[in-house]
Structure formats: structure tokens, C-alpha cells
Protein backbone atom coordinates (compact mmCIF):
# COMPACT_ATOMS: atom_id res chain seq x y z
CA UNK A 1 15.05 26.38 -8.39
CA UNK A 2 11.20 27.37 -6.92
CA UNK A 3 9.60 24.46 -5.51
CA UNK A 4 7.05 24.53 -9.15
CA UNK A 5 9.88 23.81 -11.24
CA UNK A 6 11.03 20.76 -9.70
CA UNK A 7 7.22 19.32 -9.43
CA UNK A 8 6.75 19.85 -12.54
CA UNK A 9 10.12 18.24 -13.41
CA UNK A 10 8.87 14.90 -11.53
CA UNK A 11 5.86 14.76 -13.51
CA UNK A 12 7.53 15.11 -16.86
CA UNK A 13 9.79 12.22 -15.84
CA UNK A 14 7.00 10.26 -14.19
CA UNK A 15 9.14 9.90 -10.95
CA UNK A 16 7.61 8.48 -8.15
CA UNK A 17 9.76 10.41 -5.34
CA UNK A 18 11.77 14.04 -4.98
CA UNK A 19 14.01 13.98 -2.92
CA UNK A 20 15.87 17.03 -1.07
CA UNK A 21 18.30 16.77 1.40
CA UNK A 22 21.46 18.90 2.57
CA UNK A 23 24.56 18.30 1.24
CA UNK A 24 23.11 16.41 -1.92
CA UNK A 25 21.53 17.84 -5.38
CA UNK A 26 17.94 17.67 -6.10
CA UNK A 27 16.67 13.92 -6.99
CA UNK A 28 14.05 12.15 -7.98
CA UNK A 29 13.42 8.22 -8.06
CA UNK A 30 12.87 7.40 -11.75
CA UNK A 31 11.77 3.45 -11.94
CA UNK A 32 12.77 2.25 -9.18
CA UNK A 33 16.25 4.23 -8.88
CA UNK A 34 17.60 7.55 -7.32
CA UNK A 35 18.91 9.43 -9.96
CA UNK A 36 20.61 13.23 -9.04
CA UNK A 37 18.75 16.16 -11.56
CA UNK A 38 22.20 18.28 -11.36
CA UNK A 39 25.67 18.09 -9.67
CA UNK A 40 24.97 21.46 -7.32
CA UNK A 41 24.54 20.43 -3.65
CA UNK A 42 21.26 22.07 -1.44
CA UNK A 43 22.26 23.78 1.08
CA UNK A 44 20.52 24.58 4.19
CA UNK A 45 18.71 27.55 3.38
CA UNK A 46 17.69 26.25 -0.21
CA UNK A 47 15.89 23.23 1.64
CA UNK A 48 14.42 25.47 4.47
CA UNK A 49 13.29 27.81 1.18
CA UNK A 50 11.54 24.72 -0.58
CA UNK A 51 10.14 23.96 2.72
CA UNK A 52 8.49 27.07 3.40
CA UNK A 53 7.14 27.17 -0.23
CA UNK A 54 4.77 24.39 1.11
CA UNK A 55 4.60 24.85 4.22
CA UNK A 56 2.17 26.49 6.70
CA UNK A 57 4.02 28.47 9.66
CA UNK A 58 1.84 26.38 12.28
CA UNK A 59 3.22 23.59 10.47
CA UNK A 60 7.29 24.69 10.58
CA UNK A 61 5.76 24.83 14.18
CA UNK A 62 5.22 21.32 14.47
CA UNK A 63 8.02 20.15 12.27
CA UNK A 64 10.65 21.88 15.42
CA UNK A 65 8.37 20.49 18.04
CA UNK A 66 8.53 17.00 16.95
CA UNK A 67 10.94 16.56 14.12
CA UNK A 68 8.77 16.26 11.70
CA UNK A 69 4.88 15.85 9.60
CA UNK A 70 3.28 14.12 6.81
CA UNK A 71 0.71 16.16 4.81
CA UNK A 72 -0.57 15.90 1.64
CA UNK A 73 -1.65 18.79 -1.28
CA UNK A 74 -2.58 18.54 -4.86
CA UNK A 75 -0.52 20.82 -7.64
CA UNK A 76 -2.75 22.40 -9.41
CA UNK A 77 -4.67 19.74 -11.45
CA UNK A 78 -1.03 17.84 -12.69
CA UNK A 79 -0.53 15.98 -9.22
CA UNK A 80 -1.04 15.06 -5.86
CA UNK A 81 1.87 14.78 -3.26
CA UNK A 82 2.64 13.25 -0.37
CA UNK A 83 5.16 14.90 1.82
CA UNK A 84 7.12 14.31 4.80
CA UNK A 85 9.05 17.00 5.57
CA UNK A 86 11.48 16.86 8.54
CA UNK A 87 14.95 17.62 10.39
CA UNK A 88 17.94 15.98 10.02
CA UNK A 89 21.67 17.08 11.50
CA UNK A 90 19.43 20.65 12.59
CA UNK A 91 19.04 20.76 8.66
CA UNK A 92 15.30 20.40 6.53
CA UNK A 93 14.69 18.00 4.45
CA UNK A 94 11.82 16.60 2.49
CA UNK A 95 10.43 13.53 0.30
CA UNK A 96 7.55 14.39 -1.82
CA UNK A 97 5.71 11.09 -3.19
CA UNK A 98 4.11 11.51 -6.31
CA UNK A 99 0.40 9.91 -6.25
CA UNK A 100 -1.13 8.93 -9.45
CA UNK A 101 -3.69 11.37 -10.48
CA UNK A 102 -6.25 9.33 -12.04
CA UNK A 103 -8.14 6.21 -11.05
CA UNK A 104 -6.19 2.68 -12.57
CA UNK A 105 -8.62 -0.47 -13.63
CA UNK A 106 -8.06 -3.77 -12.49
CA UNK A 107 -6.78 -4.77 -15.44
CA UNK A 108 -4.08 -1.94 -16.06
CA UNK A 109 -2.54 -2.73 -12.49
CA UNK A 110 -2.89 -6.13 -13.04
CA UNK A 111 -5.48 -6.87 -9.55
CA UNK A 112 -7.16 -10.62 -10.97
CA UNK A 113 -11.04 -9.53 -11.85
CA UNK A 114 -12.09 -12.39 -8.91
CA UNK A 115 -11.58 -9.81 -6.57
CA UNK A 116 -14.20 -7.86 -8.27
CA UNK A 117 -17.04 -10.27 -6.59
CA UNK A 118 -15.54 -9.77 -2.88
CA UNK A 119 -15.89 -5.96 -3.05
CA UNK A 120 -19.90 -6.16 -3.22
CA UNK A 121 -19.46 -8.41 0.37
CA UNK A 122 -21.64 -6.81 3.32
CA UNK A 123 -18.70 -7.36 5.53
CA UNK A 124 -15.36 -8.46 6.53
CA UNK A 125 -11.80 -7.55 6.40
CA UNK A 126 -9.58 -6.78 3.00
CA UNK A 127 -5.77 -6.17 3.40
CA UNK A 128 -3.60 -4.93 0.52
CA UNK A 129 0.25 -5.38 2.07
CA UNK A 130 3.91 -5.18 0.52
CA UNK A 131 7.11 -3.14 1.35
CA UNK A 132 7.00 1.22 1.69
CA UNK A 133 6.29 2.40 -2.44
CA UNK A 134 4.87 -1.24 -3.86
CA UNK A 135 1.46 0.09 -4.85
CA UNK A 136 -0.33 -0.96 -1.66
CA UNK A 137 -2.58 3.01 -1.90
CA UNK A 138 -3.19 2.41 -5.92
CA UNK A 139 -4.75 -1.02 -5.57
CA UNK A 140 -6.77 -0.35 -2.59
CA UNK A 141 -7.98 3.20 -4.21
CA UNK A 142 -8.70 1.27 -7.67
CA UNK A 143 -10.54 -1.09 -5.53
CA UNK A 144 -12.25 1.82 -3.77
CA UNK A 145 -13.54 3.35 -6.87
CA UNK A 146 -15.00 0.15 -8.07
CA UNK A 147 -16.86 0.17 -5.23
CA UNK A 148 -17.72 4.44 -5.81
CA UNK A 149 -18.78 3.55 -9.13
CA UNK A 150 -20.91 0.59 -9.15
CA UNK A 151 -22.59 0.58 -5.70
CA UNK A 152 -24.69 2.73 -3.49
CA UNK A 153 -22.85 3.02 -0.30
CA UNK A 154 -20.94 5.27 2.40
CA UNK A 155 -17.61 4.88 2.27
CA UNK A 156 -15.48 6.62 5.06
CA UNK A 157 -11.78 6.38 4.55
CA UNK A 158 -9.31 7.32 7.46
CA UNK A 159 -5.75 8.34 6.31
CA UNK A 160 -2.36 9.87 7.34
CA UNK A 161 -2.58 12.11 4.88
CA UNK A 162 -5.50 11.78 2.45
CA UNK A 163 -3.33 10.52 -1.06
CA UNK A 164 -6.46 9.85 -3.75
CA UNK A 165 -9.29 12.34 -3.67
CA UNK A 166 -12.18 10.41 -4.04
CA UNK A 167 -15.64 11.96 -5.46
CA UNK A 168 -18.74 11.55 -4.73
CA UNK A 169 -19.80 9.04 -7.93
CA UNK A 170 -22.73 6.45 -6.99
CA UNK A 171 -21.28 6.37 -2.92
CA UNK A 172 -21.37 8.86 -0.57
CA UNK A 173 -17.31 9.24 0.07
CA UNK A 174 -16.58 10.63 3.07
CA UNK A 175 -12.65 11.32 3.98
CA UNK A 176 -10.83 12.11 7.09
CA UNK A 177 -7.15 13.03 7.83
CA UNK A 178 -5.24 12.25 11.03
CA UNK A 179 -4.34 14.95 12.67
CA UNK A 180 -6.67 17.55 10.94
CA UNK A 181 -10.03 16.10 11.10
CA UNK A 182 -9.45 13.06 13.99
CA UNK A 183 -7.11 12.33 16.57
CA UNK A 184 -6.36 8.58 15.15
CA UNK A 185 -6.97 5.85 13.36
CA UNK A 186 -8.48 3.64 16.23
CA UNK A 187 -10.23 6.63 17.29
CA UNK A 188 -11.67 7.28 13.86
CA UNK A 189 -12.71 3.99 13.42
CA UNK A 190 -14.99 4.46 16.35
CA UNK A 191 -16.17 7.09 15.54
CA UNK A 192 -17.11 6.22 12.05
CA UNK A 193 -19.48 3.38 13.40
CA UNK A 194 -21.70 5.96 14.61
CA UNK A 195 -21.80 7.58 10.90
CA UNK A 196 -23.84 4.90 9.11
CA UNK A 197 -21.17 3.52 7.21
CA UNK A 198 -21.08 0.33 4.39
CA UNK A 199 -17.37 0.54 3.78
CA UNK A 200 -14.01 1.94 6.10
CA UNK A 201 -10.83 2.27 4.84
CA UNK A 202 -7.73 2.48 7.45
CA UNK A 203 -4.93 4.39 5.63
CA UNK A 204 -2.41 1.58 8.52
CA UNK A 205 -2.63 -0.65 10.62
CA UNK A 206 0.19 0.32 13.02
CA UNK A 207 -1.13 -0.54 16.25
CA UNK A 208 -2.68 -3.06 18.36
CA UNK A 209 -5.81 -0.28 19.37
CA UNK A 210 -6.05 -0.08 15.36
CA UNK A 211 -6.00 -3.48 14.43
CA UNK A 212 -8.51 -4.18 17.43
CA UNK A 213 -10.69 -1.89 15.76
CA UNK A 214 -10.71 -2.78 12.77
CA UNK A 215 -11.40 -6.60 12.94
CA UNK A 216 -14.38 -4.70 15.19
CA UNK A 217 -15.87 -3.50 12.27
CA UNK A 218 -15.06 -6.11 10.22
CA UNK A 219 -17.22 -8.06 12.83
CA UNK A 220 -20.06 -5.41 12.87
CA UNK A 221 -21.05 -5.69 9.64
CA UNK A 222 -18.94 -3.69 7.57
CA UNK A 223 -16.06 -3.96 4.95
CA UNK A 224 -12.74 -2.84 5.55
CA UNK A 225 -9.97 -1.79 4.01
CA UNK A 226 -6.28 -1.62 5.16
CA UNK A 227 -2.83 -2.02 4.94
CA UNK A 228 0.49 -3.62 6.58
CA UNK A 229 4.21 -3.22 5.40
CA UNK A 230 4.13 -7.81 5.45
CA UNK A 231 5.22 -9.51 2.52
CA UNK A 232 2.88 -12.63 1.91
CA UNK A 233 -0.40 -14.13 3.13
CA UNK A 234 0.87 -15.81 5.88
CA UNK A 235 3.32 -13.54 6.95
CA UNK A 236 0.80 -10.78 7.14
CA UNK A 237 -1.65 -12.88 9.44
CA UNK A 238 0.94 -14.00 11.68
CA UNK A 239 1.91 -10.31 12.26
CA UNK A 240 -1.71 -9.33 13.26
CA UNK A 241 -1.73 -12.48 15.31
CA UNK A 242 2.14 -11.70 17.16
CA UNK A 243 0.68 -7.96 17.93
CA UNK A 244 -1.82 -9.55 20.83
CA UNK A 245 -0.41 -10.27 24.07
CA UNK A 246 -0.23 -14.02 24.18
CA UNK A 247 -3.80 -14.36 26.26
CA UNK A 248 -5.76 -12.55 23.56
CA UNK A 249 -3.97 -14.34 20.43
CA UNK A 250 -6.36 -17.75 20.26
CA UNK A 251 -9.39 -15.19 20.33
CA UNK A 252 -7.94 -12.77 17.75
CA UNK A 253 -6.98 -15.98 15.27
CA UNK A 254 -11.17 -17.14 15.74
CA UNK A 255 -11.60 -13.54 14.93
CA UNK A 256 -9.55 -13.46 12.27
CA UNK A 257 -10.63 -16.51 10.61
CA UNK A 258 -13.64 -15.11 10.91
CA UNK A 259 -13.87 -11.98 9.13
CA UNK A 260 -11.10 -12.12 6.63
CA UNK A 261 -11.80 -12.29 3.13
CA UNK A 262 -8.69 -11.42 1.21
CA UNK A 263 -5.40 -10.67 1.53
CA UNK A 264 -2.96 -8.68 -1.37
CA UNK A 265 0.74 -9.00 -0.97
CA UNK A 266 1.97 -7.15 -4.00
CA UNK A 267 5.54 -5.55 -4.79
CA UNK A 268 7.23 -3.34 -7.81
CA UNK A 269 9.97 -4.52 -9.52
CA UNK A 270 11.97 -2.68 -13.07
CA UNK A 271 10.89 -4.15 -16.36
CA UNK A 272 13.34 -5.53 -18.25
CA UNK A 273 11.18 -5.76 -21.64
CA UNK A 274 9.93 -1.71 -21.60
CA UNK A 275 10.39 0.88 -19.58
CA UNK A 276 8.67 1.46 -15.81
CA UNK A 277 8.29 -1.46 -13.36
CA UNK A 278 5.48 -3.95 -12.81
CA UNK A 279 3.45 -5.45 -9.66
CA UNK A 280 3.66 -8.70 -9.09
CA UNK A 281 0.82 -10.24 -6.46
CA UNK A 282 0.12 -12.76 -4.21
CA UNK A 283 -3.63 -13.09 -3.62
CA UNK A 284 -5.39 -15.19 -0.74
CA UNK A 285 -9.09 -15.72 -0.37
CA UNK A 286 -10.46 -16.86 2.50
CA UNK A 287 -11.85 -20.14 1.71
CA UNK A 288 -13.49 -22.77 4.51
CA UNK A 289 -9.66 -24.04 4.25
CA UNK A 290 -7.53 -21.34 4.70
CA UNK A 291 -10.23 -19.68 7.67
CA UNK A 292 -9.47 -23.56 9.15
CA UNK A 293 -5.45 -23.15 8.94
CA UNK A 294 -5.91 -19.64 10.52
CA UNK A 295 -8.43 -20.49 13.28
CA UNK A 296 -5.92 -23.50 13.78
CA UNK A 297 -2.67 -21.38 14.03
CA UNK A 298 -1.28 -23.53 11.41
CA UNK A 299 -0.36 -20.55 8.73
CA UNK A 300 2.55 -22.80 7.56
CA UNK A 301 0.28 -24.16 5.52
CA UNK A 302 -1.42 -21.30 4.06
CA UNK A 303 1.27 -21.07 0.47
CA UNK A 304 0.44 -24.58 -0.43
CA UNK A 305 -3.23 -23.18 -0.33
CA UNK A 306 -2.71 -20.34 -2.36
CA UNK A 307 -0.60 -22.29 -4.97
CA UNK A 308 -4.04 -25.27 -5.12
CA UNK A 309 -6.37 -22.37 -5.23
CA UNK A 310 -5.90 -20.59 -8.40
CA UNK A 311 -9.86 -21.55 -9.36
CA UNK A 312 -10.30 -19.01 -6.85
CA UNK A 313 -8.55 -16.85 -8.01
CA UNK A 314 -5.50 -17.08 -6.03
CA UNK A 315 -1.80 -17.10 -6.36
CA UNK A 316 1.36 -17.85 -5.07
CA UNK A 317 4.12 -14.36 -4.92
CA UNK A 318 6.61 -16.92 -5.91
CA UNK A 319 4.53 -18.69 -9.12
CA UNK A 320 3.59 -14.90 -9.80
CA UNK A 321 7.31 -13.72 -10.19
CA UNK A 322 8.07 -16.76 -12.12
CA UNK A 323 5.94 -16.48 -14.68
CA UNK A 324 6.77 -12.65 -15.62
CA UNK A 325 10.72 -14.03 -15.79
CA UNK A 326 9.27 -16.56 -18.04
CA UNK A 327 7.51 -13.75 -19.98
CA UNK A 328 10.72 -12.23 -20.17
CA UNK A 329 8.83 -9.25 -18.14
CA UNK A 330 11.36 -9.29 -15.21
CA UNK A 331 14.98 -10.65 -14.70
CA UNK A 332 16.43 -13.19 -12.62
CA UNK A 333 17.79 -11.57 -9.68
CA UNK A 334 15.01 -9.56 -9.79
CA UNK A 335 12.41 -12.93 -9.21
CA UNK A 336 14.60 -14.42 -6.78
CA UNK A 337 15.29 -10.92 -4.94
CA UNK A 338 11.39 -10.69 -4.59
CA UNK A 339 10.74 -14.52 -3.62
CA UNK A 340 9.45 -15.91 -0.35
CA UNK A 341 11.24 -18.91 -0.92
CA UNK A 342 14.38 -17.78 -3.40
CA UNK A 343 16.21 -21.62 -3.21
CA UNK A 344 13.00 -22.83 -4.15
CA UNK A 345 11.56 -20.98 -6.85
CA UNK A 346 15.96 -20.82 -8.53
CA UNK A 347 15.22 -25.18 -9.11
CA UNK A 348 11.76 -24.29 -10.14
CA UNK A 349 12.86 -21.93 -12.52
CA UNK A 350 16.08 -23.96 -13.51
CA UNK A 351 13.93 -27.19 -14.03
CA UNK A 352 11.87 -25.12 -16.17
CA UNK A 353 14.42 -24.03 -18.28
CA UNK A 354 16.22 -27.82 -18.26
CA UNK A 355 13.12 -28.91 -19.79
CA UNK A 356 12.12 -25.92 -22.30
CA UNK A 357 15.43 -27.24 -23.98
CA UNK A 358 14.93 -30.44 -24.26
């Protein structure tokens, strides 16, 4: 099967993945789950065939050199893909992600309209986080295009590889890949100082020279976007915090305290009352409070926050998930799976129920 045909079969069945790998038919994920298209096994030279379909010979080059790349290509005007394609047992294989092509609202992904107001800040430091394929590049591009569509700035976003093609609307949008158009992310950071920007996004944060500069430019005067593979608030500023050698980590939590102004934890989990799945969020804005508990290393404290903060417009993961199991929206093992605190949030829920009957 040509590399078309099985695109276009992940759009038709709105997959989010295709996968192909040696040894194993063609499949896609399909709501959360792997699901085989046939029972007829790749074998090597069909993957090195689909491979090659998309594939540049410089990169192949790369792809033997190292073991593998990430790249990124649109399908005609159906789709955008992101691809890592790589070795495995001297074999190729490949994992095409399928990126929305369109531009979600706030409301259709479910972001609360509070966070609306922080995008039009002059500065500071915006982090959308959550496990590999939770949304994290949806919500920050919907976020993105608010910003595209309703104010006059430059926006410079620095990815590995681009995923949503952003036009010029009322912004200026400029876009640059790692390893095409810049080295790295720390490096492009720098570099996009000098380039009169209002608003950077940072595809990762996935090490310390990134995370250094990007609390830089949150600092500087600009806003910036980025993400971290944490799961909660807290969590995720702790991890920023733990990356610092021990000497630098009571300046980086001032820092921190400092120039942060919200942090998304989001995650995808099935639907149990329709088809597809549906995000569920934990949102933290920096109040005087929470920039307190951070400059004061005392994150501990940050969920209790979150849960008092909802006139905010914060909320708790765990108060999140248990009100779409109360909606009927998600199941049970599917809220406590997702929980910070699973124990926890099981009495909540039970007490809930204990009192619904009575």
C-alpha cells in the first residue's frame, strides 16, 4: 500500500498516530488505542519503501548516521504530519502524528476563557505540560492564534519540527525549525531577542541551557510559550527547579516566582458518553500566593491553592477529572488512572456518591 493510501486512511478514521514497524501490520491509534488496519505483517523493504516515499536522500543520510530524525510535512491540504522515522533491529520504522489542521477555540478544547486576559500580558512565562500525545501543541497553538488574531505583535516560535502553520493574521508570525533554520532551542532563543520580538514560543524545554533561556526572556520583557512532559502545577515547577545545580536553585525559584504567569497540566482520556476522548486540565495562575509558595520552595502547597482559586480561574487535575465522571463524560478507572492523588479523589468520589443517594 503507497504511503497516500494509508494517510489518507488515518484521516478518514481521525487517528491520531500510524504506525509502521517490521514484523507487525500497518496501525493506526484510533481514540486512544492501537488498532492493526490488516493481518499482513511489513516487512523490511515495505517500511524502507514507505520511508523513502517521504524521505529526502540527505535525510536516509542522517537517519544511518544517527538512528534517526523528526521532520514534519503537510499532505496536500487534508493534513499535517509529524514524523519520526528511525532504525530499529537494522530495520525502518516510522510514527507519523497526525496534527489537527485547523485552528480549535477555547471553548471547543475546553482551555477556561480566564486565560484569555493573560495572553495580552507584556511579559512572563506560560507553560502548557502533560504526558507525550495529551494536547500540550493544540492548546498552546489555539492560544497562539488568539494572540495572531486579536493583537499586533511578532511572534517567533522555535520548534522540533514546525506542527501548526501559522499565518500571518494581525501578528507578524515568524517560525523556525531545529535543525533546518537554527542549531537549537537555547540558541534560537538568543537569537530571537535580537529580532524585535513580543511573543516566543519554545516547541521543549529539554535542557537546562533552554530553560535558562527562556525564564531570560521571560525576564526581558517578553511572553513565552513552552512545554514540559510534568503532570501538575507543582510537579512541573519543581522539575524546572531540580534541573539547576543546587547553588543556582534559590535564584532560579526568585526567578521563577517572578515571571510565571500560568501553568496548563492537561491530559486525554476515552469518552465513555460519545465517541473520541476529552482533555481534562489543571490550571495555575500565578497569584501574589502561589509566586510566595514558589519563591519559598514550599510547592507542597501549591494544589490546595489551585483547588481555593477557582475565582481565578483555576483548577485542581483531580476536581477536574471528577467532575467529567460525575458528568458521566469519563469512567472510573479512567479518573483515578489520571489523578494526582487517586486514594484521595476514590473517598471524594465515593462520599459523593454516598450522599447523591441519600
Amino acid at each position: 500500500m503507497p504511503i497516500e493510501a494509508i494517510l489518507n486512511d488515518a484521516i478518514e478514521k481521525q487517528a491520531s498516530d500510524i504506525h509502521l514497524s517490521v514484523g507487525r501490520p500497518r496501525s493506526l491509534r484510533i481514540h486512544g488505542a492501537i488498532v492493526s488496519m490488516d493481518d499482513k505483517p511489513l516487512t523490511p523493504q515495505e517500511t524502507e519503501s514507505l520511508a523513502r516515499e517521504i524521505t529526502t536522500e540527505e535525510q536516509r543520510k542522517k537517519i544511518e548516521e544517527v538512528g534517526g530524525i523528526d521532520f514534519g510535512f503537510s499532505y496536500n491540504e487534508n493534513a499535517r504530519f509529524r514524523v519520526s522515522c528511525y532504525k530499529q533491529k537494522g530495520t525502518f520504522a516510522m510514527v507519523l502524528r497526525q496534527l489537527p489542521n485547523r485552528f480549535y477555540t477555547f471553548e471547543q478544547i475546553g482551555l477556561p476563557a480566564q486565560l484569555k486576559e493573560l495572553l495580552s500580558r507584556p511579559r512572563g512565562l506560560i507553560l502548557v505540560t502533560g504526558p507525550t500525545g495529551s494536547g500540550k501543541t493544540t492548546s498552546l497553538a489555539t492560544m497562539l492564534n488568539h494572540i495572531n488574531e486579536n493583537y499586533a505583535k511578532h511572534i517567533i516560535t522555535v520548534e522540533d519540527p514546525i506542527e501548526f502553520m501559522h499565518p500571518h493574521k494581525k501578528s507578524i508570525v515568524t517560525q523556525r525549525e531545529v535543525g533546518e533554520d537554527v542549531p537549537s532551542f537555547s540558541e534560537a532563543v538568543i537569537k530571537a531577542l535580537r529580532q524585535d520580538p513580543d511573543v516566543i514560543l519554545i516547541g521543549e524545554m529539554r535542557d537546562i541551557a533552554t530553560m535558562e533561556s527562556a525564564i531570560r526572556a521571560a525576564e526581558t520583557g517578553h511572553l513565552v510559550f513552552s512545554t514540559l512532559h510534568t503532570t501538575g502545577a507543582a510537579r512541573t515547577v519543581d522539575r524546572i527547579i531540580d534541573v539547576f545545580p543546587s547553588g543556582q536553585q534559590a535564584q532560579v525559584k526568585i526567578q521563577l516566582a517572578s515571571t510565571l504567569v500560568a501553568v496548563v497540566s492537561q491530559t486525554l482520556l476515552p469518552r465513555i458518553d460519545t465517541s473520541g476522548r476529552i482533555c481534562a486540565f489543571e490550571i495555575m495562575i500565578a497569584t501574589p500566593a502561589i509566586r510566595n509558595l514558589i519563591r519559598e520552595g514550599k510547592t507542597y502547597q501549591v494544589v490546595s491553592e489551585i483547588q481555593t482559586g477557582t475565582r481565578f480561574g483555576m483548577k485542581a487535575l483531580d476536581d477536574h477529572l471528577k467532575e467529567m465522571y460525575q458528568a458521566g463524560m469519563i469512567s472510573y478507572d479512567s479518573m483515578i488512572d489520571a489523578a494526582q492523588d487517586p486514594r484521595e479523589l476514590a473517598e471524594r468520589a465515593s462520599r459523593t456518591a454516598v450522599s447523591g443517594k441519600k
